[in-house]
C-alpha atoms as a PDB file:
ATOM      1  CA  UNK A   1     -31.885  97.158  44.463  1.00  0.00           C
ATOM      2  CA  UNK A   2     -32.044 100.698  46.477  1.00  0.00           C
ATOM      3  CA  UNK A   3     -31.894  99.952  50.133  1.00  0.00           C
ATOM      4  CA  UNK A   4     -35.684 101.408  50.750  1.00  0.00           C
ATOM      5  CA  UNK A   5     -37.288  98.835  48.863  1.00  0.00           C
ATOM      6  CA  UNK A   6     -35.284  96.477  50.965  1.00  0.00           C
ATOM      7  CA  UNK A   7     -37.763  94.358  53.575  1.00  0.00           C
ATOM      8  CA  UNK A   8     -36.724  94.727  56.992  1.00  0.00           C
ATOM      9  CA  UNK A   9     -36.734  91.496  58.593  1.00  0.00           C
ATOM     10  CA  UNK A  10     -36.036  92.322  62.394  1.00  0.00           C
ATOM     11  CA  UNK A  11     -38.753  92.760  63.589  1.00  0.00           C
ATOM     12  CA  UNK A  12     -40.787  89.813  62.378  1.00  0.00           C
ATOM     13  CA  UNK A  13     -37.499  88.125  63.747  1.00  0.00           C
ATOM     14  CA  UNK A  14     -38.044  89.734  67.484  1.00  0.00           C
ATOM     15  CA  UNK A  15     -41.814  88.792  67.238  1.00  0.00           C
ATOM     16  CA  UNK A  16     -41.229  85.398  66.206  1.00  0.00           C
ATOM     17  CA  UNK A  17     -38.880  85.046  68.928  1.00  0.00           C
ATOM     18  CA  UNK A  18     -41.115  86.102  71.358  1.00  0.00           C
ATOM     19  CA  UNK A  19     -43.447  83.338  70.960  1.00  0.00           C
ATOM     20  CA  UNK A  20     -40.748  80.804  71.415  1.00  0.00           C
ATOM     21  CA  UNK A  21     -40.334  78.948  75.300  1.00  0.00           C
ATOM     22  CA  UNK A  22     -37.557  80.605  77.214  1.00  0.00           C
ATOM     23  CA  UNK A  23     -36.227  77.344  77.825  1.00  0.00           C
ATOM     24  CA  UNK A  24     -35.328  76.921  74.196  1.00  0.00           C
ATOM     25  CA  UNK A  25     -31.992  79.509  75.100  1.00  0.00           C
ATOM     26  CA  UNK A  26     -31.597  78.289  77.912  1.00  0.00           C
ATOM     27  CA  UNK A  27     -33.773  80.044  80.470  1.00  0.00           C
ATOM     28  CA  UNK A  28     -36.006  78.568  83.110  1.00  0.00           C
ATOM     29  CA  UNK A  29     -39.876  78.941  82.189  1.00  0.00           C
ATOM     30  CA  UNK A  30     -41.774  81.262  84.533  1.00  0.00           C
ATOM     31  CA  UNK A  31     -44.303  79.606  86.517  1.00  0.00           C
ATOM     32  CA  UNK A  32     -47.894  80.587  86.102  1.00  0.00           C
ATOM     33  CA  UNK A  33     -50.165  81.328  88.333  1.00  0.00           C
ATOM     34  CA  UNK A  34     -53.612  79.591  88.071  1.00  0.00           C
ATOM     35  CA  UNK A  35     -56.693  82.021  86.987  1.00  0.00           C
ATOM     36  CA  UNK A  36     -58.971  81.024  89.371  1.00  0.00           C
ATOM     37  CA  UNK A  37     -62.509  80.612  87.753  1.00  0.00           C
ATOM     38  CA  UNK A  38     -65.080  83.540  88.224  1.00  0.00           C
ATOM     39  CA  UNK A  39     -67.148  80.464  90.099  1.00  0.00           C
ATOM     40  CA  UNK A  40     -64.212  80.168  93.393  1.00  0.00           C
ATOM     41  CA  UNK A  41     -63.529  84.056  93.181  1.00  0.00           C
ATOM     42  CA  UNK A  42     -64.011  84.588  96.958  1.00  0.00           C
ATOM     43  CA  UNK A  43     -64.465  81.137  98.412  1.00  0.00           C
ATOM     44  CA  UNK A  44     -61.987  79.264 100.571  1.00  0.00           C
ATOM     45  CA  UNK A  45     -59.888  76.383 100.021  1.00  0.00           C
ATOM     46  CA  UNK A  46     -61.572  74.448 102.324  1.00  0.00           C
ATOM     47  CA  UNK A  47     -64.806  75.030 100.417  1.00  0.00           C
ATOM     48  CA  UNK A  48     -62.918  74.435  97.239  1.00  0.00           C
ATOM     49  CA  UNK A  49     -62.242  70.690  98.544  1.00  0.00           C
ATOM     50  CA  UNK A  50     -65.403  69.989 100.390  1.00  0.00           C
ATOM     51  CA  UNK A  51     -66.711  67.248  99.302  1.00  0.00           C
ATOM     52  CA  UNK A  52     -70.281  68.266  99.787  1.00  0.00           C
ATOM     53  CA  UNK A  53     -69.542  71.372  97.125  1.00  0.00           C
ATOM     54  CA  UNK A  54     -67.907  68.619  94.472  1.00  0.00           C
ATOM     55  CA  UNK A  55     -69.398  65.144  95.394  1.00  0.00           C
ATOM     56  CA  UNK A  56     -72.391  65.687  97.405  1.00  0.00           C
ATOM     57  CA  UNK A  57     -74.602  62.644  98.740  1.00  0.00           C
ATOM     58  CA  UNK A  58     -77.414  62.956  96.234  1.00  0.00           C
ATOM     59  CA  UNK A  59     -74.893  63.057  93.498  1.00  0.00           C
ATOM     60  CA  UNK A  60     -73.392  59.794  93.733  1.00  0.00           C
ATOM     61  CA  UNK A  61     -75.746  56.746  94.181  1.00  0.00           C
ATOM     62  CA  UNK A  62     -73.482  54.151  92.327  1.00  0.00           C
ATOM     63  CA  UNK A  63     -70.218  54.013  91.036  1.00  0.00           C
ATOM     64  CA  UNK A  64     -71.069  56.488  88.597  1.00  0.00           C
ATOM     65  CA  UNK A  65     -72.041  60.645  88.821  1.00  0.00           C
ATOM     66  CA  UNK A  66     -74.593  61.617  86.775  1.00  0.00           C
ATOM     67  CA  UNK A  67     -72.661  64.614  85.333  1.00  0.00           C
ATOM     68  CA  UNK A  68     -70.198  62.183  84.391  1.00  0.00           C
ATOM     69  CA  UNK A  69     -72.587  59.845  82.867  1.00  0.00           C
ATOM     70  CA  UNK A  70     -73.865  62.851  80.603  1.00  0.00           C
ATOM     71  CA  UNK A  71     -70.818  63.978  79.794  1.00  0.00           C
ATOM     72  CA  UNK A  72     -69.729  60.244  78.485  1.00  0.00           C
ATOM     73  CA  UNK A  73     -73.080  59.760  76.976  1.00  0.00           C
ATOM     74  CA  UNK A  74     -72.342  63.603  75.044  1.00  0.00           C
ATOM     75  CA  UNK A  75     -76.269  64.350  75.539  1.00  0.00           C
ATOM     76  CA  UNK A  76     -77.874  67.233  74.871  1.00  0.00           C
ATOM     77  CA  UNK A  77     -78.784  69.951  77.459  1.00  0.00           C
ATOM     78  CA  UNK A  78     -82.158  69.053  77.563  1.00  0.00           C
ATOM     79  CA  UNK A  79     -81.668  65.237  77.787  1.00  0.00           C
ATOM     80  CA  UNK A  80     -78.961  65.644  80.067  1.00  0.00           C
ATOM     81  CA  UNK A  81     -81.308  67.525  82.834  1.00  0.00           C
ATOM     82  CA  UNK A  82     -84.160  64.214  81.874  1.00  0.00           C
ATOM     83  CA  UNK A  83     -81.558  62.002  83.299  1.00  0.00           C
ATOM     84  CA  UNK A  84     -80.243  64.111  86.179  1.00  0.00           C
ATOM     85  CA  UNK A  85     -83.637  65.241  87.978  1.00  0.00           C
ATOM     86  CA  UNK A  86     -84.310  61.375  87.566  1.00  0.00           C
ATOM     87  CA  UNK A  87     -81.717  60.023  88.908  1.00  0.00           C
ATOM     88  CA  UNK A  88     -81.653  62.299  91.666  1.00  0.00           C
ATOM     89  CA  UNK A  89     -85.655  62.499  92.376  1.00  0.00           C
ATOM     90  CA  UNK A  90     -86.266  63.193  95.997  1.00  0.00           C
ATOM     91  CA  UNK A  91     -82.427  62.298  97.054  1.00  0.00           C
ATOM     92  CA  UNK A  92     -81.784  65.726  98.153  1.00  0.00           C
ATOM     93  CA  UNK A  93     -85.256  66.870  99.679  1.00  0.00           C
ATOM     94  CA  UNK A  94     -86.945  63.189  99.562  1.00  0.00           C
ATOM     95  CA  UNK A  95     -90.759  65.401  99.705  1.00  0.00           C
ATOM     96  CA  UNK A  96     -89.442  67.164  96.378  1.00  0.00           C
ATOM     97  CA  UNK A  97     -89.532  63.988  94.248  1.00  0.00           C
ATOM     98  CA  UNK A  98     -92.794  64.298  92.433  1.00  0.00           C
ATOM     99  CA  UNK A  99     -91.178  68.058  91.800  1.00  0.00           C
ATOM    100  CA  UNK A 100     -88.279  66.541  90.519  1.00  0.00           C
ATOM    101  CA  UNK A 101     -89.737  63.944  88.310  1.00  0.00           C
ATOM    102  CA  UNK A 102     -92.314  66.714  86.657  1.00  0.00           C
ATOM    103  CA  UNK A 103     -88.723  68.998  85.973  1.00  0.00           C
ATOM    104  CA  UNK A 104     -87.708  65.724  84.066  1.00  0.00           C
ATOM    105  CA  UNK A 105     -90.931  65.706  82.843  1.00  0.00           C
ATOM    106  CA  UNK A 106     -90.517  69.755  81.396  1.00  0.00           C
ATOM    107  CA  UNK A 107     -87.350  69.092  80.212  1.00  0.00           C
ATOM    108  CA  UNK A 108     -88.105  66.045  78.005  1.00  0.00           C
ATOM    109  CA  UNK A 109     -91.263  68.032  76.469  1.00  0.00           C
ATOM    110  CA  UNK A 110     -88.929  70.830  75.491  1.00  0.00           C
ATOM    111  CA  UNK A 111     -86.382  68.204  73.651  1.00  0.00           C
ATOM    112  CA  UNK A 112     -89.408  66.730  72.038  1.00  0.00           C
ATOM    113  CA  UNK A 113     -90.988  70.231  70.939  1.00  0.00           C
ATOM    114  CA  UNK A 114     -87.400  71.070  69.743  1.00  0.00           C
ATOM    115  CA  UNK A 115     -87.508  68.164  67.366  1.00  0.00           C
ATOM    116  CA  UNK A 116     -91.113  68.777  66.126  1.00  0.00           C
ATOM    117  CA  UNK A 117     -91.176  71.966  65.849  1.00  0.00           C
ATOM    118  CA  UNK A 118     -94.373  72.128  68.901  1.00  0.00           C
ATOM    119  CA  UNK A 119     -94.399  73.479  72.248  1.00  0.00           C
ATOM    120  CA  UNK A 120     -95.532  70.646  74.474  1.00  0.00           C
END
């Protein structure tokens, strides 16, 4: 076979090797540093820790958050905001609670249209 039909192999070799850890020859892995999400860009660590940013008041009447309870409960968006202005009506601003309960309110109406094909 003439030598330019001949595939050369060395650089899929170098590629593949490439994508292989470090350690596997022998060499320490370089440490990453953390993308910080566009949401802390700017903010402090102190703010990053404060519990009022992560685990306000409002958020955690019993031994369970509400995001958390969504999240097990994989609702939808829709339902998910139902349950979160109700179980949060008027614990943040207690003279918002009607507003909160007629969010609830919007939000189940739109999950209902969605299934019926109606705007409620």
């Amino acid at each position: 076979m003439p030598l330019s039909d001949e595939v050369d192999t060395s650089q899929q070799t170098d590629e593949i090797v490439a994508t292989l850890p470090p350690s596997l020859f022998g060499y320490a892995e370089p440490e990453e540093s953390p993308v910080e999400p566009p949401l802390y860009q700017g903010v402090s660590k102190k703010a990053k820790k404060d519990p009022q940013v992560h685990h306000p008041n409002h958020y955690n009447m019993g031994k369970t958050e509400v995001w958390d309870f969504i999240l097990e409960q994989d609702l939808p968006y829709c339902l998910g905001n139902v349950v979160k202005y109700i179980a949060r009506a008027g614990k943040k601003h207690p003279n918002m609670y009607l507003e909160d309960l007629l969010k609830a309110q919007a939000y189940l109406n739109k999950e209902i249209g969605r299934l019926t094909d109606e705007d409620l």
